[in-house]
Protein backbone atom coordinates (compact mmCIF):
# COMPACT_ATOMS: atom_id res chain seq x y z
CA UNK A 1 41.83 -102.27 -13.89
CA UNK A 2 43.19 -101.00 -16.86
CA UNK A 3 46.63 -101.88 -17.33
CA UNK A 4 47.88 -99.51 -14.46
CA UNK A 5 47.57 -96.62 -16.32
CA UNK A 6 45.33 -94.11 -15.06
CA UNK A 7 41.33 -94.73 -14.57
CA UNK A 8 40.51 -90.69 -15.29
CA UNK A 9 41.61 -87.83 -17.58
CA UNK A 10 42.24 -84.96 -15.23
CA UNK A 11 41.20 -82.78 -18.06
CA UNK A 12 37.89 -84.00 -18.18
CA UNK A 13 36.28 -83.62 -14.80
CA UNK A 14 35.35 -80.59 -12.46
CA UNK A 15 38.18 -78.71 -10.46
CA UNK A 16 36.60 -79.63 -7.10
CA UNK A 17 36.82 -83.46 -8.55
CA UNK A 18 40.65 -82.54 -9.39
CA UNK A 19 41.60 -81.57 -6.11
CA UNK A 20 39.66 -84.43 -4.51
CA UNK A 21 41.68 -86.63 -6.46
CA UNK A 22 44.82 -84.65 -5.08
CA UNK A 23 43.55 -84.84 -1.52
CA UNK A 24 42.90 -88.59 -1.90
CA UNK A 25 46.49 -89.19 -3.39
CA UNK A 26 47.74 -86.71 -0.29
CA UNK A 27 46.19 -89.10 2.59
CA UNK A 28 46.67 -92.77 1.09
CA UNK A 29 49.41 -92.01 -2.00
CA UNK A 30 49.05 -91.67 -5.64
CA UNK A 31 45.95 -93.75 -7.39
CA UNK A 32 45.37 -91.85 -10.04
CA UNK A 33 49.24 -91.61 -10.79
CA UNK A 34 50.38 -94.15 -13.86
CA UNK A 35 51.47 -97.28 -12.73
CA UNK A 36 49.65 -97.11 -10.20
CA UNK A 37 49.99 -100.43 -7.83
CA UNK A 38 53.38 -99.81 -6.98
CA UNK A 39 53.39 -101.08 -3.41
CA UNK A 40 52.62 -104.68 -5.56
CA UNK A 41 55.55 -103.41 -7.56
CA UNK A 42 58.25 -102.78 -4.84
CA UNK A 43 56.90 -106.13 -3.25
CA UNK A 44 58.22 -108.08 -6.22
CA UNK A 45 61.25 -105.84 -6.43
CA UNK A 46 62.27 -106.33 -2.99
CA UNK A 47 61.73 -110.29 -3.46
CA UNK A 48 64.44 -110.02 -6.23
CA UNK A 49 66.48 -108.22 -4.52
CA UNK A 50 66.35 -110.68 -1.17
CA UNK A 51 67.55 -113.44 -3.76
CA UNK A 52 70.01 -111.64 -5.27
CA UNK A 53 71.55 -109.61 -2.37
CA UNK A 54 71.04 -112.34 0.51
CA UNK A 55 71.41 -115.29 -2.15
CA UNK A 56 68.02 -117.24 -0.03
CA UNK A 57 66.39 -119.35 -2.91
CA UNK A 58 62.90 -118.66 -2.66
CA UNK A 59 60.87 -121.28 -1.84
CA UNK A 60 57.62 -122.43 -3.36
CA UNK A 61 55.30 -122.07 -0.70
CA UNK A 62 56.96 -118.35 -0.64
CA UNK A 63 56.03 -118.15 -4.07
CA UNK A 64 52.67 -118.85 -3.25
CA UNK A 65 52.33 -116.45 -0.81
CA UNK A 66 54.08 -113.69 -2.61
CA UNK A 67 51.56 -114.19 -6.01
CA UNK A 68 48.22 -114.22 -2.83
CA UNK A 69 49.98 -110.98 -1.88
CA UNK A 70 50.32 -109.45 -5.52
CA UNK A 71 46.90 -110.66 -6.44
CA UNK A 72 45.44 -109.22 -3.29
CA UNK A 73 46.74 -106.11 -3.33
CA UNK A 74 45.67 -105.92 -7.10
CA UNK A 75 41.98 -106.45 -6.40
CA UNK A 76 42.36 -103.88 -3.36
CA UNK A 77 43.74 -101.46 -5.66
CA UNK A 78 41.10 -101.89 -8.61
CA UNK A 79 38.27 -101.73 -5.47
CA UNK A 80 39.62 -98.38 -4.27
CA UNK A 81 39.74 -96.64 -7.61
CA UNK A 82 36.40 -98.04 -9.41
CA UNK A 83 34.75 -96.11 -5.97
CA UNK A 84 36.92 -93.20 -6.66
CA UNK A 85 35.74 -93.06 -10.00
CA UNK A 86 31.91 -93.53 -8.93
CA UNK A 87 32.16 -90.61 -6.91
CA UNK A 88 33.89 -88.03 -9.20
CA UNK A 89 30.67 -87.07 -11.17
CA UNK A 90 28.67 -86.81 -7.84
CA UNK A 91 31.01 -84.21 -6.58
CA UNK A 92 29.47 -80.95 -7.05
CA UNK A 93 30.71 -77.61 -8.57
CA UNK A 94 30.68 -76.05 -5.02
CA UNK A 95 32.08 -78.98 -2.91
CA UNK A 96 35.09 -78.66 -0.86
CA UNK A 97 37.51 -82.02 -1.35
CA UNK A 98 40.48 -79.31 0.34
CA UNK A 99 38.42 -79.56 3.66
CA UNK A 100 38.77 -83.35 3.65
CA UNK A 101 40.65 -84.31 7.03
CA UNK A 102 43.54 -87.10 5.89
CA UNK A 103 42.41 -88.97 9.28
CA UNK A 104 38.60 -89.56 7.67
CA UNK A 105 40.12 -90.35 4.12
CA UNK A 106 42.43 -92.88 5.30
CA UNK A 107 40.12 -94.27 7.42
CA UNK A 108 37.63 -94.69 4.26
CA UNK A 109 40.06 -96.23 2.24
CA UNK A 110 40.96 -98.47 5.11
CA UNK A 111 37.55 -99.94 5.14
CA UNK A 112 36.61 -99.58 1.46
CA UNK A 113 39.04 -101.62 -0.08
CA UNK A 114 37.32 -105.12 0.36
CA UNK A 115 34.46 -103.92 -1.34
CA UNK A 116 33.68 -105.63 -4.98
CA UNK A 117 30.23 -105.28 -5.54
CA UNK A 118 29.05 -103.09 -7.49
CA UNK A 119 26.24 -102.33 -5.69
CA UNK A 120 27.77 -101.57 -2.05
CA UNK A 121 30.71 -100.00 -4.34
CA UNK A 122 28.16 -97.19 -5.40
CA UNK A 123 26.94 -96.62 -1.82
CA UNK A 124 30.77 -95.87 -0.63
CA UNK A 125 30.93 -94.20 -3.71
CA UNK A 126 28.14 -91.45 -2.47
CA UNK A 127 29.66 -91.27 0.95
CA UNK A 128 32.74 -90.17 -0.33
CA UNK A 129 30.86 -87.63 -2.59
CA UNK A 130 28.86 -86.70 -0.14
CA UNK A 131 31.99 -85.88 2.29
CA UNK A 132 33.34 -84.26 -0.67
CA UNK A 133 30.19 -81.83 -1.39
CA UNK A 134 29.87 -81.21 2.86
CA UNK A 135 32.76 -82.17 4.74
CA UNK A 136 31.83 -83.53 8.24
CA UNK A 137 28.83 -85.24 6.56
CA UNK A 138 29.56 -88.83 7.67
CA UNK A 139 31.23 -89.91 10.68
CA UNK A 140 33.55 -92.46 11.31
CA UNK A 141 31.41 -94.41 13.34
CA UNK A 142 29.11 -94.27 10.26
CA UNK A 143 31.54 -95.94 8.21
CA UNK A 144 32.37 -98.24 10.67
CA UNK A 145 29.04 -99.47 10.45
CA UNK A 146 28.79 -99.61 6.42
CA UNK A 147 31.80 -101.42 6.48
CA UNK A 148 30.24 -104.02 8.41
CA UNK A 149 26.92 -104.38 6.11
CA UNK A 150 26.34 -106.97 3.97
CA UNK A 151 25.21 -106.56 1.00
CA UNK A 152 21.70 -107.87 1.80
CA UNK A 153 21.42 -105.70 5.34
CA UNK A 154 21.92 -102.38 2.91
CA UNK A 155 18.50 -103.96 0.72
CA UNK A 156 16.99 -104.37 3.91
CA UNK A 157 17.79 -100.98 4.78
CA UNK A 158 16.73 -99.57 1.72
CA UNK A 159 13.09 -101.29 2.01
CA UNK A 160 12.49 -99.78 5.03
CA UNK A 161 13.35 -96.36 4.46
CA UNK A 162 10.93 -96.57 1.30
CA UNK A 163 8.33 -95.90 4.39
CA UNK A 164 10.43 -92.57 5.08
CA UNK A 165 8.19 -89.31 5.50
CA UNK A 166 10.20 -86.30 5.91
CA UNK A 167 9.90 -84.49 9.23
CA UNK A 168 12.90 -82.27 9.05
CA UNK A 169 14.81 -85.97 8.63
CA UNK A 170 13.84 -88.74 7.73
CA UNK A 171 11.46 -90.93 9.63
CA UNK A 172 10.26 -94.63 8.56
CA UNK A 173 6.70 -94.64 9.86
CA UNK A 174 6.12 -98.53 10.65
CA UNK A 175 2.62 -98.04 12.36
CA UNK A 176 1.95 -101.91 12.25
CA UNK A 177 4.61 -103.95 11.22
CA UNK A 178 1.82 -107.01 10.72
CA UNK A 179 0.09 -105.07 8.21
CA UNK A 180 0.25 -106.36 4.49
CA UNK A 181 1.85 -103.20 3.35
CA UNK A 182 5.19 -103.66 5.27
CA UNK A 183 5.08 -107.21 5.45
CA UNK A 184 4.64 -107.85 1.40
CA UNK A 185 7.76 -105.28 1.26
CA UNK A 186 9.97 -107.87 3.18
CA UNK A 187 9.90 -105.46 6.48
CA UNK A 188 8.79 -107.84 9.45
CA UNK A 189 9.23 -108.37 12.84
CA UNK A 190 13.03 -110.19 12.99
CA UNK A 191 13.74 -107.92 10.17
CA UNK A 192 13.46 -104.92 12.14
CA UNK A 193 14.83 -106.51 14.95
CA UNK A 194 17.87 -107.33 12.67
CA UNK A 195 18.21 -103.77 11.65
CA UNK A 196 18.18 -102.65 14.70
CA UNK A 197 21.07 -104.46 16.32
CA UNK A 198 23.55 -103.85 13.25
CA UNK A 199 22.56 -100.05 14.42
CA UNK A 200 20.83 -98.54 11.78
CA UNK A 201 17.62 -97.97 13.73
CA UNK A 202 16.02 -97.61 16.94
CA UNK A 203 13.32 -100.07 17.34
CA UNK A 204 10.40 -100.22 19.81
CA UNK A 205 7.91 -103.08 19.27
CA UNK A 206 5.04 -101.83 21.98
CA UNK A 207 4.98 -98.56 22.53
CA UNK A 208 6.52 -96.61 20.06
CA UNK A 209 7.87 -93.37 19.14
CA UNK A 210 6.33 -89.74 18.98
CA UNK A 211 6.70 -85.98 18.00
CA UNK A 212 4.82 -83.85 21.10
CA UNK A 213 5.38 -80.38 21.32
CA UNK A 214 3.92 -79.60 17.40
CA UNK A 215 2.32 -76.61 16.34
CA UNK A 216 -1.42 -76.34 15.14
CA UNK A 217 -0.15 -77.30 11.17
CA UNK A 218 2.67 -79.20 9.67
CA UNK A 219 4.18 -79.93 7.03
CA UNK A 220 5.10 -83.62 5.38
CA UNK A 221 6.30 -84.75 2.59
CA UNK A 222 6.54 -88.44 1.01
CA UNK A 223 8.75 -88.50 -2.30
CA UNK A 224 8.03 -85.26 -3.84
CA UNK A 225 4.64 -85.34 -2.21
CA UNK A 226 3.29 -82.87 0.76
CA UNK A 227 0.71 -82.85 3.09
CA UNK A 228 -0.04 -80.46 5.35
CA UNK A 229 -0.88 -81.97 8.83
CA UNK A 230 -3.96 -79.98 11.15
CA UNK A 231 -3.95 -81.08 14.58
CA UNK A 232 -6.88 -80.41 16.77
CA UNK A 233 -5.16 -77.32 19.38
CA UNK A 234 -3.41 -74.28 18.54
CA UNK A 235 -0.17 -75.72 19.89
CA UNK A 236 1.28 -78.84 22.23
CA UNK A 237 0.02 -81.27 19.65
CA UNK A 238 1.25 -84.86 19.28
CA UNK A 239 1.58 -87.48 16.67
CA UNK A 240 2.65 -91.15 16.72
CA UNK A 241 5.75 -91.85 14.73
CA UNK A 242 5.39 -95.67 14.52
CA UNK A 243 7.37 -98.25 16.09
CA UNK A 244 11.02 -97.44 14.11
CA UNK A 245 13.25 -94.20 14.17
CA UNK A 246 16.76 -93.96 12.57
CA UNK A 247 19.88 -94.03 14.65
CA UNK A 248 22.43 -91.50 13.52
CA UNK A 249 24.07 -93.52 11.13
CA UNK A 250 20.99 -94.36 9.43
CA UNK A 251 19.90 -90.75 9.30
CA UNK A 252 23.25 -90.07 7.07
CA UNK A 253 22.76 -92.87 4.98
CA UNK A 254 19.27 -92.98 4.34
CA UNK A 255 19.36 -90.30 1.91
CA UNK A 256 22.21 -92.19 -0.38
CA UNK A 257 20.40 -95.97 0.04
CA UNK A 258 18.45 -95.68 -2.91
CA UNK A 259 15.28 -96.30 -1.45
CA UNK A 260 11.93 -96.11 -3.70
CA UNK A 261 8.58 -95.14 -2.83
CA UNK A 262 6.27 -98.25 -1.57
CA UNK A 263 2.78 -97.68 -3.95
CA UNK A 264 -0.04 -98.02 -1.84
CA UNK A 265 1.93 -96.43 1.26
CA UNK A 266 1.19 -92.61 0.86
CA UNK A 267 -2.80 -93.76 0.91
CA UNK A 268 -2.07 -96.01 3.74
CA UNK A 269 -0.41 -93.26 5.70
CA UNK A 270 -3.13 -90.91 5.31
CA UNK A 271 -5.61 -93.19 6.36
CA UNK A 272 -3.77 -93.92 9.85
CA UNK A 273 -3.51 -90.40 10.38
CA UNK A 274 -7.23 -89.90 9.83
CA UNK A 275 -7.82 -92.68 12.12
CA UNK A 276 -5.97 -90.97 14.80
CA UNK A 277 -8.51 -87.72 14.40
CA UNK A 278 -5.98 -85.51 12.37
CA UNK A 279 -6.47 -83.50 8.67
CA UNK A 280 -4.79 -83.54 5.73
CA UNK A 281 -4.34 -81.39 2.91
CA UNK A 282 -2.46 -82.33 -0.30
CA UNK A 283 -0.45 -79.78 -1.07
């Protein structure tokens, strides 16, 4: 914290930032305001007063409970504005904070305010952002389900969707989850299992997903790079999607998980897909 004067210079960031910051203050009250924490304030005000007024000495276990309150509240506070501050600088130019429904920002703040690390802190930090640049982005059953990640499940996460190929979304394509190049990567068996019932994907271990329905070409990409995909007919083509599709949480926050490409996997993928009788083109 510092000294519960205020974490940001108004001056200094964007106007869509600004009134983010104003919208945020609207729904859960002033953070940004000096002197900041004071609902930790008014707690130790109203203890004076309740000796003072009522004349009821205080006892020491009260004490104790009062500083646990102060102290917690404190942390809570610093929590909720270090994210707050994360996000400002990911808020675009064209982003619309004033869209922001109080209900969702509340319920944000409700769930964000345990959060320490810094890590997990710079996740919630691009959710808010993200709400921020496209309002309606992430649900509340989304956050519902980062707030229940542990730091470790979001790694996990992030792993797999270093496997993602973009098909209009993303898509990890776990082919064989036995193969070296997921299993060196940490992705195995109980780890997709795992994954799957905290609800960030949908995973089949024997049969498996897949696209039908696909046109003669199509187009793939795989961090930055894109093939383009010839199936064998004109139209009603099909391809295998691997074991392991996103649910809808995981779609929205796949894209903010910080995932990084897996070397070897592009080559890997290729060679499946040439295995299963299709072309490919590097485009």
């Amino acid at each position: 914290m510092s000294n519960g004067n205020s974490l940001v210079n108004l001056g200094d960031i964007s106007k869509p930032a600004t009134v983010l910051i104003e919208k945020i203050s609207e729904a859960v009250g002033g953070i940004f305001k000096p002197y900041q924490i004071r609902r930790v304030v008014q707690a130790e005000a109203d203890a004076t007063k309740i000796q003072e007024v009522a004349k009821i000495e205080v006892t020491e276990l009260q004490r104790r409970a009062l500083h646990r309150f102060i102290q917690e509240e404190a942390k809570r506070q610093e929590n909720i504005e270090n994210i707050t501050s994360k996000a400002l600088p990911e808020v675009s130019a064209d982003a619309k904070p004033e869209q922001l429904a109080n209900d969702w920002i509340t319920d944000f703040f409700d769930k964000c305010r345990l959060i320490s690390d810094w890590d997990m802190q710079q996740l919630w930090a691009k959710v808010l952002a993200g709400e921020a640049n496209s309002p309606g982005k992430y649900s509340k059953r989304t956050l519902s389900l980062l707030s229940s990640l542990d730091k470790s499940d979001a790694e996990l996460f992030a792993k797999l969707c270093s496997f993602g190929w973009f098909f209009g979304g993303v898509i990890p394509l776990v082919y064989d989850y036995k193969n070296e190049i997921y299993s060196k990567a940490g992705i195995t068996f109980p780890v997709l299992t795992h994954l799957n019932d905290i609800g960030l994907i949908r995973f089949e271990s024997i049969a498996g997903f897949r696209s039908s329905g696909m046109s003669e070409k199509f187009l793939a990409l795989y961090y930055g790079k894109r093939v383009l995909i010839q199936f064998p007919k004109p139209k009603d083509n099909d391809i295998s999607l691997g074991h392991v599709l996103l649910s809808k949480a995981g779609q929205e926050l796949a894209p903010i998980c910080n995932p990084k490409q897996q070397e070897g996997f592009f080559e890997y993928t290729l060679s499946v897909w040439k295995e299963n009788g299709l072309k490919t083109e590097i485009v």
